[in-house]
C-alpha atoms as a PDB file:
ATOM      1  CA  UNK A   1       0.000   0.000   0.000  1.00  0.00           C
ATOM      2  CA  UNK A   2       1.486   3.451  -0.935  1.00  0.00           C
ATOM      3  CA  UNK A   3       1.849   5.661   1.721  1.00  0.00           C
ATOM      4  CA  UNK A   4       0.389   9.309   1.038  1.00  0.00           C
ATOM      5  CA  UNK A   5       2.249  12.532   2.279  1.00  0.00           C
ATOM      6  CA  UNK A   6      -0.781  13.005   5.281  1.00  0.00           C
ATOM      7  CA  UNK A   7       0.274   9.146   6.701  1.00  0.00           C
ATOM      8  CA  UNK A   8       4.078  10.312   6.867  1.00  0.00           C
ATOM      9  CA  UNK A   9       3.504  13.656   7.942  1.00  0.00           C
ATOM     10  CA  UNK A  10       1.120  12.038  10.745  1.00  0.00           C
ATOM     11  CA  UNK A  11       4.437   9.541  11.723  1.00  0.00           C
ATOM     12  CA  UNK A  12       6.677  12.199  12.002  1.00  0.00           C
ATOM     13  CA  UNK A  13       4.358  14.525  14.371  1.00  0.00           C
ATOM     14  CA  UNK A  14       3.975  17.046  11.395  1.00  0.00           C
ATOM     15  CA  UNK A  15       0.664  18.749  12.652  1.00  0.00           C
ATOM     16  CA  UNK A  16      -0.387  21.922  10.327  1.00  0.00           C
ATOM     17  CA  UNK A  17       0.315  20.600   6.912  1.00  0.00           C
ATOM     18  CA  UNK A  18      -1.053  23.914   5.368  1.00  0.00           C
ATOM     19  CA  UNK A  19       2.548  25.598   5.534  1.00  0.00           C
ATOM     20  CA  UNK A  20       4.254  23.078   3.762  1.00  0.00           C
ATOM     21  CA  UNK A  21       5.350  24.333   0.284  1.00  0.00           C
ATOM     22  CA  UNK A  22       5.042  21.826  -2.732  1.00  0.00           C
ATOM     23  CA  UNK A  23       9.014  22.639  -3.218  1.00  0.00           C
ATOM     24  CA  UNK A  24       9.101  20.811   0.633  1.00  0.00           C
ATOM     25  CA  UNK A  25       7.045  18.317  -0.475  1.00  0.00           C
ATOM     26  CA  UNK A  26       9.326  17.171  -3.276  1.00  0.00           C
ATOM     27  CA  UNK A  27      12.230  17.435  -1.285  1.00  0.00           C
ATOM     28  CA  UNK A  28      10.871  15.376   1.134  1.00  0.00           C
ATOM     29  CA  UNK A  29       9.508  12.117  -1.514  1.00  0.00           C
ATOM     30  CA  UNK A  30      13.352  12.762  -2.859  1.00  0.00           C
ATOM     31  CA  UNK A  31      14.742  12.177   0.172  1.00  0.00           C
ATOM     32  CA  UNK A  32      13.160   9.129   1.630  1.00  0.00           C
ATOM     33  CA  UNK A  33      13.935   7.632  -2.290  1.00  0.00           C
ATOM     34  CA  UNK A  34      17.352   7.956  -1.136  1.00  0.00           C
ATOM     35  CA  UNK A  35      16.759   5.790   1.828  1.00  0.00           C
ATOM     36  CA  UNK A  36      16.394   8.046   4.719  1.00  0.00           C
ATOM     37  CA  UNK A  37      13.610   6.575   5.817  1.00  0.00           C
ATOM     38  CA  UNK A  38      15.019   3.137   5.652  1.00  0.00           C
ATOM     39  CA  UNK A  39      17.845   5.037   7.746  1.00  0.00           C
ATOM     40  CA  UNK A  40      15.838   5.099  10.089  1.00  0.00           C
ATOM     41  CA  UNK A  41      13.860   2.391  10.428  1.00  0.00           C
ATOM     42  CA  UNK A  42      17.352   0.332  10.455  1.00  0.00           C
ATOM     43  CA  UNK A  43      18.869   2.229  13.345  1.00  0.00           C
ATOM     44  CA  UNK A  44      15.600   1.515  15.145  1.00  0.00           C
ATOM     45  CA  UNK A  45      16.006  -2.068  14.541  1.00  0.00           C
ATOM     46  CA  UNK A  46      19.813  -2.552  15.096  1.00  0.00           C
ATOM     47  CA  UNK A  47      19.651  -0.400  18.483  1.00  0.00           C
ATOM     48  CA  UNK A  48      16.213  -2.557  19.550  1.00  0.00           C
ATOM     49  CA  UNK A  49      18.482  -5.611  18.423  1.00  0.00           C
ATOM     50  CA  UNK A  50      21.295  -4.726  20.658  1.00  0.00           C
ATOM     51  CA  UNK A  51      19.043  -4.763  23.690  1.00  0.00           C
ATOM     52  CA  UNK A  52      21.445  -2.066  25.521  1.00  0.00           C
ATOM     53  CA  UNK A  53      21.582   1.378  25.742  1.00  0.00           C
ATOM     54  CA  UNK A  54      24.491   1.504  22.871  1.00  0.00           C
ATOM     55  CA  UNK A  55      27.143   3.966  21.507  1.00  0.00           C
ATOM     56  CA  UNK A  56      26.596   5.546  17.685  1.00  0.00           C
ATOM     57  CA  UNK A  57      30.057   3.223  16.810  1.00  0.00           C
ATOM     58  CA  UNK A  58      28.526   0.188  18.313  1.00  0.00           C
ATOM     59  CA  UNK A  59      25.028   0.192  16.648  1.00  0.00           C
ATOM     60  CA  UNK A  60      26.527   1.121  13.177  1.00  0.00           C
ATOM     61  CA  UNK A  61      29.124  -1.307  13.573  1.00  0.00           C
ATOM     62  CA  UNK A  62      26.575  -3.719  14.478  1.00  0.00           C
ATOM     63  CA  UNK A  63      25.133  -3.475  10.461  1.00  0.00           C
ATOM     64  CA  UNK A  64      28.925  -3.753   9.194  1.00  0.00           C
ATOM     65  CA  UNK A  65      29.119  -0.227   9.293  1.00  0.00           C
ATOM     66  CA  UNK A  66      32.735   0.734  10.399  1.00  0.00           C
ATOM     67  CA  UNK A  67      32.184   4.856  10.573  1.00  0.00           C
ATOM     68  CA  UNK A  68      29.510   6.179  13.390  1.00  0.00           C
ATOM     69  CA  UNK A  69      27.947   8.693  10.861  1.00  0.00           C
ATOM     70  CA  UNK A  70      26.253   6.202   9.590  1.00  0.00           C
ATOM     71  CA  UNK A  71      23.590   6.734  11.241  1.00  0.00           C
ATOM     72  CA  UNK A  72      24.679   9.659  13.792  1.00  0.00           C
ATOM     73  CA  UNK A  73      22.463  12.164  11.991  1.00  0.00           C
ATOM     74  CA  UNK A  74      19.517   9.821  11.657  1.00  0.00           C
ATOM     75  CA  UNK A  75      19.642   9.482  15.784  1.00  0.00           C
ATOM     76  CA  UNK A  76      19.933  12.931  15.944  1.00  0.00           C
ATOM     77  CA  UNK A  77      16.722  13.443  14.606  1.00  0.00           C
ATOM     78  CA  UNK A  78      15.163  10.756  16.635  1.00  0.00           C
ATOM     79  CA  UNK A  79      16.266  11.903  19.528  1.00  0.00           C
ATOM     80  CA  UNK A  80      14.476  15.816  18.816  1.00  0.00           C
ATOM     81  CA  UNK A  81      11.532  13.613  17.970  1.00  0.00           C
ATOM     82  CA  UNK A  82      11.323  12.135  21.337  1.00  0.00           C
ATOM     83  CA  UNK A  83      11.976   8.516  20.382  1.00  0.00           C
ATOM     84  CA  UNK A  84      15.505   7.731  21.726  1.00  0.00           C
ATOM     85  CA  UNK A  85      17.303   9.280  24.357  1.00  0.00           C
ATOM     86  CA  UNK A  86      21.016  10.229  26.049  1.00  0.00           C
ATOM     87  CA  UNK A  87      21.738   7.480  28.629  1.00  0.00           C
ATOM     88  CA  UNK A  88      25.152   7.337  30.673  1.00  0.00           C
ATOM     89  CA  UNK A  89      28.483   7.604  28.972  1.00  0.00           C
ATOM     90  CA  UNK A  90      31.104   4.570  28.993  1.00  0.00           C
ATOM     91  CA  UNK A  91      33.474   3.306  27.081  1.00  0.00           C
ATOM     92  CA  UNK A  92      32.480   2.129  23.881  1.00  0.00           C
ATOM     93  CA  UNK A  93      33.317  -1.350  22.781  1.00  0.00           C
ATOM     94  CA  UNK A  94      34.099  -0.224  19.291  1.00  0.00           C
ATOM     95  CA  UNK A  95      36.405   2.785  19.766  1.00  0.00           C
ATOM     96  CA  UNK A  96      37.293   2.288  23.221  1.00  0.00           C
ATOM     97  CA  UNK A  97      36.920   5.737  23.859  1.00  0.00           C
ATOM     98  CA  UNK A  98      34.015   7.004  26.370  1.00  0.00           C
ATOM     99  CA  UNK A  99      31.204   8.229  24.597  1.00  0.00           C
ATOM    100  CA  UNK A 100      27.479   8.579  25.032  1.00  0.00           C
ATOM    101  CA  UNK A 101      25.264   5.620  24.905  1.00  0.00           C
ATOM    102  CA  UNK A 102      21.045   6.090  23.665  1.00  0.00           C
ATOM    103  CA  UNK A 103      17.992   3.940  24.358  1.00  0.00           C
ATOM    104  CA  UNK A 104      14.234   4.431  23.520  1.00  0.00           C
ATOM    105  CA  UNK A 105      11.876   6.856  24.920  1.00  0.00           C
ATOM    106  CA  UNK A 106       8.800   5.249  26.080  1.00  0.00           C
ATOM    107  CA  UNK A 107       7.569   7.127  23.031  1.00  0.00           C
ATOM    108  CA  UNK A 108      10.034   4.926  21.404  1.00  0.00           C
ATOM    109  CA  UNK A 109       9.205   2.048  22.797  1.00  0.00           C
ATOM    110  CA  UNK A 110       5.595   2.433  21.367  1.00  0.00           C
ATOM    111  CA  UNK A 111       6.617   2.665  18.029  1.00  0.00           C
ATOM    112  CA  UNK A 112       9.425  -0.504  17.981  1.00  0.00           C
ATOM    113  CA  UNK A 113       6.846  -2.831  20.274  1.00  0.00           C
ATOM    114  CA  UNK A 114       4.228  -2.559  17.775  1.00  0.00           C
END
């Protein structure tokens, strides 16, 4: 089932739809055909997968991905959205350096448990 502009705009809390320019609008279907969505959804899945509050090295590196930009900006975003959150800082497994670890919101939760 295709997904229309009002179902992803209701996902990502986008609440007066009226403002959005058409230009927006065609950024937005060009972006998520570049896989940002998927970016997403697969950050979601490897962090859930992980089971721990983890570092941005040690959930990209747990997809094969050796660099933690990966998906840093992704989690960025999630984490303005409410969805995961800062947890304690250790050292990270991958780098061995200390670094910040993130976990779901209970917002979060909600959205992975479904």
């Amino acid at each position: 089932m295709q997904r229309t502009f009002d179902d992803i705009f209701e996902e990502i809390g986008v609440v007066n739809k009226k403002n959005i320019a058409e230009t927006s609008r065609q950024c937005y279907v060009e972006l998520m055909s570049e896989g940002i969505a998927n970016r997403y959804q697969e950050y979601l899945d490897a962090l859930w997968d992980r089971g721990v509050p983890s570092t941005d090295s040690e959930v990209a590196f747990s997809v094969g991905k050796l660099d933690p930009n990966y998906f840093r900006p992704r989690r960025f975003e999630l984490e303005q959205k409410g969805i995961v959150s800062r947890c304690s800082a250790r050292r990270c497994s991958v780098s061995g350096r200390m670094a910040l670890t993130f976990w779901f919101t209970e917002k979060g939760l909600n959205l992975v448990g479904d």
